[in-house]
C-alpha atoms as a PDB file:
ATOM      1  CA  UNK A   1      43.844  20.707  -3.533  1.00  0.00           C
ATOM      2  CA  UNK A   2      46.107  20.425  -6.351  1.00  0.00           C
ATOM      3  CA  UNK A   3      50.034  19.457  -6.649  1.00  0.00           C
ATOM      4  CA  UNK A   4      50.857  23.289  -6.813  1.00  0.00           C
ATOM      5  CA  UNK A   5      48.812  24.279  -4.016  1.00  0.00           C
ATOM      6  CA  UNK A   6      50.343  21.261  -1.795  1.00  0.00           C
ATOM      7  CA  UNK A   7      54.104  22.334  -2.599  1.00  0.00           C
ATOM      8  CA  UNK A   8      52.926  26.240  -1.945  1.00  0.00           C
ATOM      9  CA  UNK A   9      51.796  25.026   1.483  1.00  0.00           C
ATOM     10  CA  UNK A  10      55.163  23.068   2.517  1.00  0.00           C
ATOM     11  CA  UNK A  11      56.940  26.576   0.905  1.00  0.00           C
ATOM     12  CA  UNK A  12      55.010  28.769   3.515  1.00  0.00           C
ATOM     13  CA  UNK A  13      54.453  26.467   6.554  1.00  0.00           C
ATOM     14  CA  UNK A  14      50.747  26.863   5.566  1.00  0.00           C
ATOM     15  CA  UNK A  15      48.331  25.009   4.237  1.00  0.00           C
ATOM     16  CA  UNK A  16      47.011  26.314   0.801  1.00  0.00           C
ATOM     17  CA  UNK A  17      43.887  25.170  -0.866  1.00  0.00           C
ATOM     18  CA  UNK A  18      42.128  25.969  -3.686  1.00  0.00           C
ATOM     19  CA  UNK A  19      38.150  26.126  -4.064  1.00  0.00           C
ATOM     20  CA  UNK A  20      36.172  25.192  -6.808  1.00  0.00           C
ATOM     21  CA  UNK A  21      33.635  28.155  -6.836  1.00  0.00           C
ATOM     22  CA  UNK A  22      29.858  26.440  -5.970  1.00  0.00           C
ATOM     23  CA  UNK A  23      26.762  27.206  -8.145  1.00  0.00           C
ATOM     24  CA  UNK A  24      23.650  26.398  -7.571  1.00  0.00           C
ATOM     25  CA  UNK A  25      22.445  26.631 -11.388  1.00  0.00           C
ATOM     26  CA  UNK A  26      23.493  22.678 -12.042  1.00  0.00           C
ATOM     27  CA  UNK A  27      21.674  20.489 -14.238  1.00  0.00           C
ATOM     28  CA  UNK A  28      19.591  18.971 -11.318  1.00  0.00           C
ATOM     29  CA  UNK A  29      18.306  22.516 -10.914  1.00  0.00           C
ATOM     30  CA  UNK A  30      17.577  23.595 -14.379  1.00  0.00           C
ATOM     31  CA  UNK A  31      15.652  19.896 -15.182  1.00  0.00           C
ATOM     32  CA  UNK A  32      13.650  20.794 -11.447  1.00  0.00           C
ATOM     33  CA  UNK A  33      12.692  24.459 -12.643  1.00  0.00           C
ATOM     34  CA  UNK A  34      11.772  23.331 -15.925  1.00  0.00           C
ATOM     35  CA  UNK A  35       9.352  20.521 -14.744  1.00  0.00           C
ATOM     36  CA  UNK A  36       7.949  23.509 -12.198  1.00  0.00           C
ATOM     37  CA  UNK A  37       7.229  25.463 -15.035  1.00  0.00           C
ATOM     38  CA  UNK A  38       5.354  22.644 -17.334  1.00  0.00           C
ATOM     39  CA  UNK A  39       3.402  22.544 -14.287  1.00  0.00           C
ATOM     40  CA  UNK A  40       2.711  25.732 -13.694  1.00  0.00           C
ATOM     41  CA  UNK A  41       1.433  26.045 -17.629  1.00  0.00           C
ATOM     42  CA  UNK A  42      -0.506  22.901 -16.744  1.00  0.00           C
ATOM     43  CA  UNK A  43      -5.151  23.948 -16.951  1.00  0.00           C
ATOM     44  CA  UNK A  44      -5.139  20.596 -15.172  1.00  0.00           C
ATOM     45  CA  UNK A  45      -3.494  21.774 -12.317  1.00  0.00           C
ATOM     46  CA  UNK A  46      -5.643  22.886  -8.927  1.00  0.00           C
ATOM     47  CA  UNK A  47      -5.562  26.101  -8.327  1.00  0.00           C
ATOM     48  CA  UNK A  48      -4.512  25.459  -4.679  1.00  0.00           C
ATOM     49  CA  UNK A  49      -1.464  23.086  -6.039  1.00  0.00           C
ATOM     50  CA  UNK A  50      -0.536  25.860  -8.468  1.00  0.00           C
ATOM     51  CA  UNK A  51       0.272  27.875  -5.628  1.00  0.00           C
ATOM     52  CA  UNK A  52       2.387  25.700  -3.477  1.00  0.00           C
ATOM     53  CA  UNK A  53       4.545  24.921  -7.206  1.00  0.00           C
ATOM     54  CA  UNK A  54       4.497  28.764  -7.390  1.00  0.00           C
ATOM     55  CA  UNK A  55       6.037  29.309  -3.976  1.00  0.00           C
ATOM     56  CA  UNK A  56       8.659  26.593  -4.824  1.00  0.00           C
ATOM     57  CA  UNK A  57       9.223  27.923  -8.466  1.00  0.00           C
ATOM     58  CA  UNK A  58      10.337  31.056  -6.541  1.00  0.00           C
ATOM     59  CA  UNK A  59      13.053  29.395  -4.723  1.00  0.00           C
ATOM     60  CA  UNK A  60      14.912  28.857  -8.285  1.00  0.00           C
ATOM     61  CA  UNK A  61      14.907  33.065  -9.318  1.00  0.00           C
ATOM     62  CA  UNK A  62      18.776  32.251 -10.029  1.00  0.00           C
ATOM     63  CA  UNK A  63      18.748  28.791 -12.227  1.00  0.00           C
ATOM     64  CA  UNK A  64      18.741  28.946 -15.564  1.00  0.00           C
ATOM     65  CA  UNK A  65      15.283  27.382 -17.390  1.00  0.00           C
ATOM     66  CA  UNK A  66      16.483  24.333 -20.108  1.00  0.00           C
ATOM     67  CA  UNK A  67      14.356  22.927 -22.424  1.00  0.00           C
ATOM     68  CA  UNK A  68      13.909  19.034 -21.606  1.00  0.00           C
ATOM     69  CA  UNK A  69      14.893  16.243 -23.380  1.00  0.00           C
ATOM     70  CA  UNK A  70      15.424  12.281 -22.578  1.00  0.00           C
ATOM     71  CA  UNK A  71      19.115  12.706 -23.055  1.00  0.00           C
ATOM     72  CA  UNK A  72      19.477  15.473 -20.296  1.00  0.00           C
ATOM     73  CA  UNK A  73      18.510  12.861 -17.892  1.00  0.00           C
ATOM     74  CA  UNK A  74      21.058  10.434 -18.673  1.00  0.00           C
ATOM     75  CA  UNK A  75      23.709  13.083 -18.255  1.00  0.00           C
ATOM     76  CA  UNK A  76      22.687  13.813 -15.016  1.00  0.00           C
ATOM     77  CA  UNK A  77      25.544  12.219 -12.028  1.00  0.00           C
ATOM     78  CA  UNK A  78      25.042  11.036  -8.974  1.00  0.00           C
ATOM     79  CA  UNK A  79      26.978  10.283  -6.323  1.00  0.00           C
ATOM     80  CA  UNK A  80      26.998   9.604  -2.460  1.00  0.00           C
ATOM     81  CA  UNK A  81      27.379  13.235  -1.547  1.00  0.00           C
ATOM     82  CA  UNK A  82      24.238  14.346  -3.917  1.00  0.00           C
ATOM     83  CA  UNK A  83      21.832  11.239  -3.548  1.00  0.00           C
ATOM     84  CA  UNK A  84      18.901  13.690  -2.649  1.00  0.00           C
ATOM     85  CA  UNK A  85      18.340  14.435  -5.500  1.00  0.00           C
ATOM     86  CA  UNK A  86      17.726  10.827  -6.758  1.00  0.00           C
ATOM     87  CA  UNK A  87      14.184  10.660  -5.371  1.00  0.00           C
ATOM     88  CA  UNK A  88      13.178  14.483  -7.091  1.00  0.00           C
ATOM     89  CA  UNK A  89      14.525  14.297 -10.255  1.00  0.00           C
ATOM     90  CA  UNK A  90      12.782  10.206 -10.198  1.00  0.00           C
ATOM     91  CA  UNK A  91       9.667  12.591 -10.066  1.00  0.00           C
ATOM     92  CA  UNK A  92      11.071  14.986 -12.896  1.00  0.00           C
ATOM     93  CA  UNK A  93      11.666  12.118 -15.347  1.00  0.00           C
ATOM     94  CA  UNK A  94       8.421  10.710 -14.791  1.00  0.00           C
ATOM     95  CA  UNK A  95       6.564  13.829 -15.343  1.00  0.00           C
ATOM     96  CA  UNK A  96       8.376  14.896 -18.323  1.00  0.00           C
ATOM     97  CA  UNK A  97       7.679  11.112 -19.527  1.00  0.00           C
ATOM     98  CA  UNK A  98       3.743  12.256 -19.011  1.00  0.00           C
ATOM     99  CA  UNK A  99       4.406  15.578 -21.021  1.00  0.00           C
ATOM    100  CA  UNK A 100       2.970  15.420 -25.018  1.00  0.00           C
ATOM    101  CA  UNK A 101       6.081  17.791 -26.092  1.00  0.00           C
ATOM    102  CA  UNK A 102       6.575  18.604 -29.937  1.00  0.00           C
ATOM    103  CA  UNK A 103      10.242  18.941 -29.542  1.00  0.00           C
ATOM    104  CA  UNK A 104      10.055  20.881 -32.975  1.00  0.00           C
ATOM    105  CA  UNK A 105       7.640  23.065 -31.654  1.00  0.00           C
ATOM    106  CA  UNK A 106       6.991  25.670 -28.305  1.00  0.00           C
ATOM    107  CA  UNK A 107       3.735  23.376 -27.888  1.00  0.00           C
ATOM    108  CA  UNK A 108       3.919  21.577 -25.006  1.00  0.00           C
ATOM    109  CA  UNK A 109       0.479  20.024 -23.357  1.00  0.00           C
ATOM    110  CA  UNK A 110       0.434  18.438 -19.864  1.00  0.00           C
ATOM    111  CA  UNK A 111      -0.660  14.345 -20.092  1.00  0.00           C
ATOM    112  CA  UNK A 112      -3.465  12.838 -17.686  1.00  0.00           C
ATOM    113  CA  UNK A 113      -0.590  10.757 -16.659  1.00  0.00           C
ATOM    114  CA  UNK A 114      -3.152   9.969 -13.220  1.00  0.00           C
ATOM    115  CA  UNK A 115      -4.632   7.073 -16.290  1.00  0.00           C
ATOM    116  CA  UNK A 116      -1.384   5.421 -16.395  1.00  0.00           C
ATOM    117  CA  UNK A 117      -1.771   2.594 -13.994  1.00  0.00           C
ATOM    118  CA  UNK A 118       1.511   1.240 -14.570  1.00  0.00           C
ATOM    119  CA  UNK A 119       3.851   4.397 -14.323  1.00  0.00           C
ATOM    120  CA  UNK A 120       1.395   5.875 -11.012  1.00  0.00           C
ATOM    121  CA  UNK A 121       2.155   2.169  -9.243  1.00  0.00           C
ATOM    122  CA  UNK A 122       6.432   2.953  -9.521  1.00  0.00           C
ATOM    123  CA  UNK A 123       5.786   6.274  -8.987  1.00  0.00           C
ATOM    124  CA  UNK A 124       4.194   4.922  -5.474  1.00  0.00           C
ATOM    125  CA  UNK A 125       6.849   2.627  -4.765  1.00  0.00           C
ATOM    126  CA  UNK A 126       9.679   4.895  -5.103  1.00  0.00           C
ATOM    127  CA  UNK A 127       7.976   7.341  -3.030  1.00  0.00           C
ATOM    128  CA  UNK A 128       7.370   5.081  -0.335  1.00  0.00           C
ATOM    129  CA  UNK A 129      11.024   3.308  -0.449  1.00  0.00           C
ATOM    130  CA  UNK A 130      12.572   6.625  -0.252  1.00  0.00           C
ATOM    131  CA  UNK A 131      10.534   7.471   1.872  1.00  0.00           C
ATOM    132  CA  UNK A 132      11.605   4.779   4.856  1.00  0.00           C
ATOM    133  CA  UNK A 133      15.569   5.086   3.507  1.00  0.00           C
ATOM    134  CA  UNK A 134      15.058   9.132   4.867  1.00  0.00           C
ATOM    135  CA  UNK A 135      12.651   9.054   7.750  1.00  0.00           C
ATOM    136  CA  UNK A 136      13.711   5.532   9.096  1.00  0.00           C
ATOM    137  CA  UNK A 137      17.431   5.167   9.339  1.00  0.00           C
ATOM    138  CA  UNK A 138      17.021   2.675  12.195  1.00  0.00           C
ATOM    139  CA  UNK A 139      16.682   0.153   9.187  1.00  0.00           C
ATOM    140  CA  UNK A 140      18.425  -0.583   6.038  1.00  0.00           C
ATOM    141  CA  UNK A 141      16.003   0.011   3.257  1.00  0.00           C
ATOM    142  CA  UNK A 142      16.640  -1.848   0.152  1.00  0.00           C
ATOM    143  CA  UNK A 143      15.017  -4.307  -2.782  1.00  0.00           C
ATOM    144  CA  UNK A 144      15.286  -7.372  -2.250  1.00  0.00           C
ATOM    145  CA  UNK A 145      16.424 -10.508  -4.541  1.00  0.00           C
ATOM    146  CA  UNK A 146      15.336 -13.632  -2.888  1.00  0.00           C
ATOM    147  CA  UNK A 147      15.540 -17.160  -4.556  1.00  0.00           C
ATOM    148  CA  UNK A 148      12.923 -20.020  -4.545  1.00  0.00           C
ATOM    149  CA  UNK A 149      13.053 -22.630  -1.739  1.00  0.00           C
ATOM    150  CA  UNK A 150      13.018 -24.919  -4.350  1.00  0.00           C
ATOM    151  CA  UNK A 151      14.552 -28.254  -5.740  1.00  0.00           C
ATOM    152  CA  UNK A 152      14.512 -29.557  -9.515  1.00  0.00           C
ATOM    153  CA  UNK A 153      16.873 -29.495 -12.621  1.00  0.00           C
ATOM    154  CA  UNK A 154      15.310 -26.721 -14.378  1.00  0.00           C
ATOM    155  CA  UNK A 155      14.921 -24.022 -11.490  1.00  0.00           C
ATOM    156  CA  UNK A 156      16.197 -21.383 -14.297  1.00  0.00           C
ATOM    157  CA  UNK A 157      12.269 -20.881 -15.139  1.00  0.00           C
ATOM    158  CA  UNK A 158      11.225 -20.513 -11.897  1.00  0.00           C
ATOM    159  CA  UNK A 159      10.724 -16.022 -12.036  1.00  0.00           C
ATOM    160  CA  UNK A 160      12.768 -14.186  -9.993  1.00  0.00           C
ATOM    161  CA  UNK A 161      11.043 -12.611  -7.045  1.00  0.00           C
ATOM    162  CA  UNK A 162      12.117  -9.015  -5.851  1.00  0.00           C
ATOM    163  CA  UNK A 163      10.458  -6.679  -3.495  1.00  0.00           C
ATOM    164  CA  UNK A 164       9.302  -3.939  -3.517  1.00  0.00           C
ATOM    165  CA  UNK A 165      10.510  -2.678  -0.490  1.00  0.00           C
ATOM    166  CA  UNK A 166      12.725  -4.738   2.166  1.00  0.00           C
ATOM    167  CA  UNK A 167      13.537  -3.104   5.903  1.00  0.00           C
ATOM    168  CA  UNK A 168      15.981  -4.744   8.173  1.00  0.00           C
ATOM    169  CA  UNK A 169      17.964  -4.235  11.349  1.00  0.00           C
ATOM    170  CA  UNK A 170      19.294  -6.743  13.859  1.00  0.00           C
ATOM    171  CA  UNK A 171      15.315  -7.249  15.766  1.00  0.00           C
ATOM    172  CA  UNK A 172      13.200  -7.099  12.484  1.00  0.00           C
ATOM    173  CA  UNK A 173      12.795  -7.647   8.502  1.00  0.00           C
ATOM    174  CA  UNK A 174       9.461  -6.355   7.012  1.00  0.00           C
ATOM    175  CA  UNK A 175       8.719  -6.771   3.969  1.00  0.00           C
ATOM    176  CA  UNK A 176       6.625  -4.054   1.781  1.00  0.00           C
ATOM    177  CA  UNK A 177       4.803  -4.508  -1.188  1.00  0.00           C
ATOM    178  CA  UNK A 178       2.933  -1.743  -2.998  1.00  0.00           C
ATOM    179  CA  UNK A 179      -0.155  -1.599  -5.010  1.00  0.00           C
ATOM    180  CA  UNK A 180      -1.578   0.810  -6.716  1.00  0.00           C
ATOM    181  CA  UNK A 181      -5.456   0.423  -7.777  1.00  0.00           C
ATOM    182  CA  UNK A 182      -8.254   2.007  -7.960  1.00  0.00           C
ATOM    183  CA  UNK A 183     -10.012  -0.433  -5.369  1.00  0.00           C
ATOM    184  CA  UNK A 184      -7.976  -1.806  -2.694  1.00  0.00           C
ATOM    185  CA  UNK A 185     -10.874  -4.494  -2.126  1.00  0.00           C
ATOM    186  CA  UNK A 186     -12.612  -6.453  -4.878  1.00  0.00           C
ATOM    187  CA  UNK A 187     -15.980  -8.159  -4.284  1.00  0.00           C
ATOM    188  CA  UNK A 188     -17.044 -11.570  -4.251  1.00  0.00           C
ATOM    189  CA  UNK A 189     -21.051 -12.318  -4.278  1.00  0.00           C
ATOM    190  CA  UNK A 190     -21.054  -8.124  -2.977  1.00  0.00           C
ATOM    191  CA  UNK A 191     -18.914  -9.072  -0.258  1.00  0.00           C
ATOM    192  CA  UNK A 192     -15.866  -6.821   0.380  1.00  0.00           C
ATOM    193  CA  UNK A 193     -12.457  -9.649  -0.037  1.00  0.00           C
ATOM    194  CA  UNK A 194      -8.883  -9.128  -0.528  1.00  0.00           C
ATOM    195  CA  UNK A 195      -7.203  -9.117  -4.048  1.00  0.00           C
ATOM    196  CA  UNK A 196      -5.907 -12.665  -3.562  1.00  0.00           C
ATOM    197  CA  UNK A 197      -3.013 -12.491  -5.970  1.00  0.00           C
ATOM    198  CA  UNK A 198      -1.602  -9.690  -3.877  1.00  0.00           C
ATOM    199  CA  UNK A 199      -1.869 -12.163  -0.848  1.00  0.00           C
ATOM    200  CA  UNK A 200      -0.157 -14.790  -2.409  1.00  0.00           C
ATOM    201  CA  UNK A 201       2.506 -12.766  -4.071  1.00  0.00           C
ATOM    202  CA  UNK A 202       3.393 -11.405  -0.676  1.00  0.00           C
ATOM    203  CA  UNK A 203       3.263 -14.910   1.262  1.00  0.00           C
ATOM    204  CA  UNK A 204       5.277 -16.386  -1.422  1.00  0.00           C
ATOM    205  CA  UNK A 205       8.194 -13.690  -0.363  1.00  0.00           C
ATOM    206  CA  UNK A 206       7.662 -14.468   2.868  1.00  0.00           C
ATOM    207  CA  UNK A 207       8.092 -18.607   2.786  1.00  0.00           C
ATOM    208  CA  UNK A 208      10.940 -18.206   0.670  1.00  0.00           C
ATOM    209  CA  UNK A 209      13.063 -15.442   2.333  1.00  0.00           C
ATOM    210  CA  UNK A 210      16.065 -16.204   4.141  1.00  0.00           C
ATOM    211  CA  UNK A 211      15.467 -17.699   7.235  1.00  0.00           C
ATOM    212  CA  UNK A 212      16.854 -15.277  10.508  1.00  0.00           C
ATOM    213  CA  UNK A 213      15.479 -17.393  13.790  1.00  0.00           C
ATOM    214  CA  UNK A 214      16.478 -14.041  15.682  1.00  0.00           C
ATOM    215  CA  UNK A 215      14.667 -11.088  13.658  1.00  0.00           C
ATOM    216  CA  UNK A 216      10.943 -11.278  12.970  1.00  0.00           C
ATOM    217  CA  UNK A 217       9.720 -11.419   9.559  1.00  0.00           C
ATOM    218  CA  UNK A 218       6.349  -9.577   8.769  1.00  0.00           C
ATOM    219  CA  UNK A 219       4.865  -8.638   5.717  1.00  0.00           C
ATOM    220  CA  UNK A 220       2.794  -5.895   4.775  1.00  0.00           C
ATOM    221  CA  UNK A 221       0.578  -4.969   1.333  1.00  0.00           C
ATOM    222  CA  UNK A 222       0.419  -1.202   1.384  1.00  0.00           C
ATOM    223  CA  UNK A 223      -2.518   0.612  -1.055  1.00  0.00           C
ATOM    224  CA  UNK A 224      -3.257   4.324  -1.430  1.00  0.00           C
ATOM    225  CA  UNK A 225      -6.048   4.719   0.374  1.00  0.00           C
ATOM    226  CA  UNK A 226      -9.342   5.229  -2.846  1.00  0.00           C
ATOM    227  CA  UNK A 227     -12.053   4.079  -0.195  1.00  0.00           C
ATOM    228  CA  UNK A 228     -12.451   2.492   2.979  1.00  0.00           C
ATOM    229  CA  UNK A 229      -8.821   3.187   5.368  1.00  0.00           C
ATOM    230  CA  UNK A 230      -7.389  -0.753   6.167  1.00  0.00           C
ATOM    231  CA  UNK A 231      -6.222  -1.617   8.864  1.00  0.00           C
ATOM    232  CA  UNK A 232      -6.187  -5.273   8.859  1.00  0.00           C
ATOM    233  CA  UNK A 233      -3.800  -8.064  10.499  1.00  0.00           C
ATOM    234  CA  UNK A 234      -3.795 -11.720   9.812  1.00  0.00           C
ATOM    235  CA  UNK A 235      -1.488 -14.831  10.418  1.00  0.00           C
ATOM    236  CA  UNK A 236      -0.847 -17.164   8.137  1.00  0.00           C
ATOM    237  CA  UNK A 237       1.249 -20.086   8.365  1.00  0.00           C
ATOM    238  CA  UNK A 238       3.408 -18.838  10.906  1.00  0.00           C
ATOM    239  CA  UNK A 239       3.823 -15.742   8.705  1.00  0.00           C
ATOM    240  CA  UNK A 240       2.555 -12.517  10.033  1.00  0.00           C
ATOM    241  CA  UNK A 241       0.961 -10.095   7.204  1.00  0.00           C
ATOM    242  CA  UNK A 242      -0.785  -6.753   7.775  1.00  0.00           C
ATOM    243  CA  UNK A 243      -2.591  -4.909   5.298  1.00  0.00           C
ATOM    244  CA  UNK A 244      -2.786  -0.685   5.352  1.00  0.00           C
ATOM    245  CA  UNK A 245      -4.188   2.295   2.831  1.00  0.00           C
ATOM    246  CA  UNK A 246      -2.463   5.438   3.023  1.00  0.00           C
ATOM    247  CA  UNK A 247      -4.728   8.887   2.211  1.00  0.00           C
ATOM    248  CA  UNK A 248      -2.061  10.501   0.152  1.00  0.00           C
ATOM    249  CA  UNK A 249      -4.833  13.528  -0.149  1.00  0.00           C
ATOM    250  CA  UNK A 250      -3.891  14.151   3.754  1.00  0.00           C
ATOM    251  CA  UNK A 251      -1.708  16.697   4.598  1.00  0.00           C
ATOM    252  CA  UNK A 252       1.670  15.846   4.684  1.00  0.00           C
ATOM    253  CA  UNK A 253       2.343  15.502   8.362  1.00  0.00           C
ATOM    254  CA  UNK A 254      -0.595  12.781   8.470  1.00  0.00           C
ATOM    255  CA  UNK A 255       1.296  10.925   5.746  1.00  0.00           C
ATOM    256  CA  UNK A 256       4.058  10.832   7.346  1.00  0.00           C
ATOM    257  CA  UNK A 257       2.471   9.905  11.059  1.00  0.00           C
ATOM    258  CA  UNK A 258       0.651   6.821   8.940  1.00  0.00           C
ATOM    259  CA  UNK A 259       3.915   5.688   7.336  1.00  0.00           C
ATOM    260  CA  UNK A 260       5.887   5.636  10.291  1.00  0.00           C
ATOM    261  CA  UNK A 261       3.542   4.015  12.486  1.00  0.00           C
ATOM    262  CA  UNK A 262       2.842   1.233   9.642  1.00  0.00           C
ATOM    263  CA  UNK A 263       6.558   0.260  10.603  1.00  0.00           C
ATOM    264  CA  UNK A 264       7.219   0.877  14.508  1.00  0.00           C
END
């Protein structure tokens, strides 16, 4: 409410606002439809996916298609009181990213982006971190910056650990790293083994965390499940660490039963 509509209120005894008339057809929603529609023009695309991106493509009849660009991204605000849309337009960015567009053309060819190891492993950790920060509000869900239990005069090239994923309350912290591969399990004389550097990146959070004698620590490697389902638990050193997959080609109610019982 603005000065004049304050001094009208005292005037009349009344309070007298003004309202800033509400659109749906934002920027948020014009990047969203557009990426819909790449989709939709996609031959890659399953014919069964098509359809569920067809019945959400309908939902935006009134927003106004834009033709993408990096910069539209970085205009793009968000605040406290718009936050979901962090986690979608994430998504958005990093699809448009996998688009080969000839901005001087109408061309515009969908990427195998699924070949990209490196942008498919943040695409999985954002999903999963946003995940827990909507589904498990009983923790605070968060990266994590924790510093080397170490002594020396030249600490500054020690690397700076940072998890993926950290969830606390007052009873627990767990500790959640993500990996995406193609094989969750490598093989050693055509034995099945863990990918050790993933154990020893995760133990080496874990021995150098902060130190709460009242919560329990555990930490957990999480994979997208590409063959056998894990389900494995180990101690070591004091240290609890499990080890999951997750089938993201389930439906999405059994994703979400796996990822919540990973962490109750």
């Amino acid at each position: 409410m603005n000065k004049n509509g304050l001094n009208e209120s005292f005037k009349r005894a009344k309070m007298h606002c003004e309202y800033e008339e509400m659109s749906h057809n934002i920027l948020h929603n014009q990047i969203i439809k557009s990426i819909l529609h790449f989709l939709l023009q996609s031959p890659k695309l399953e014919n069964t996916l098509k359809d569920e991106v067809l019945q959400v493509y309908h939902h935006f009849g009134d927003i106004k298609s834009i033709k993408l660009h990096n910069s539209l991204f970085r205009k793009v605000k968000l605040h406290r009181s718009n936050q979901h849309y962090r986690f979608v337009l994430d998504i958005c960015r990093f699809l448009y990213e996998s688009l080969l567009i000839n901005e001087e053309s109408t061309d515009e060819k969908f990427a195998d982006f699924e070949r990209d190891p490196k942008a498919m492993a943040r695409l999985f950790e954002e999903f999963v971190r946003n995940f827990y920060k909507k589904e498990t509000p009983q923790y605070k869900v968060y990266r994590e910056n924790i510093i080397w239990e170490a002594e020396g005069e030249d600490l500054f090239y020690l690397p700076m650990m940072q998890t993926d994923i950290s969830l606390e309350n007052k009873e627990r912290k767990i500790i959640i790293d993500t990996k995406y591969y193609q094989h969750s399990l490598t093989q050693y004389k055509r034995a099945p083994k863990l990918i050790s550097g993933n154990l020893y990146q995760l133990f080496a959070y874990l021995s150098n965390v902060k130190k709460d004698r009242e919560k329990e620590t555990l930490g957990i490697l999480l994979y997208p499940k590409t063959g056998q389902e894990l389900n494995l638990s180990y101690t070591v050193k004091e240290y609890p660490i499990q080890i999951y997959t997750v089938d993201l080609n389930r439906e999405w109610q059994s994703i979400h039963e796996r990822l919540i019982k990973i962490v109750c």
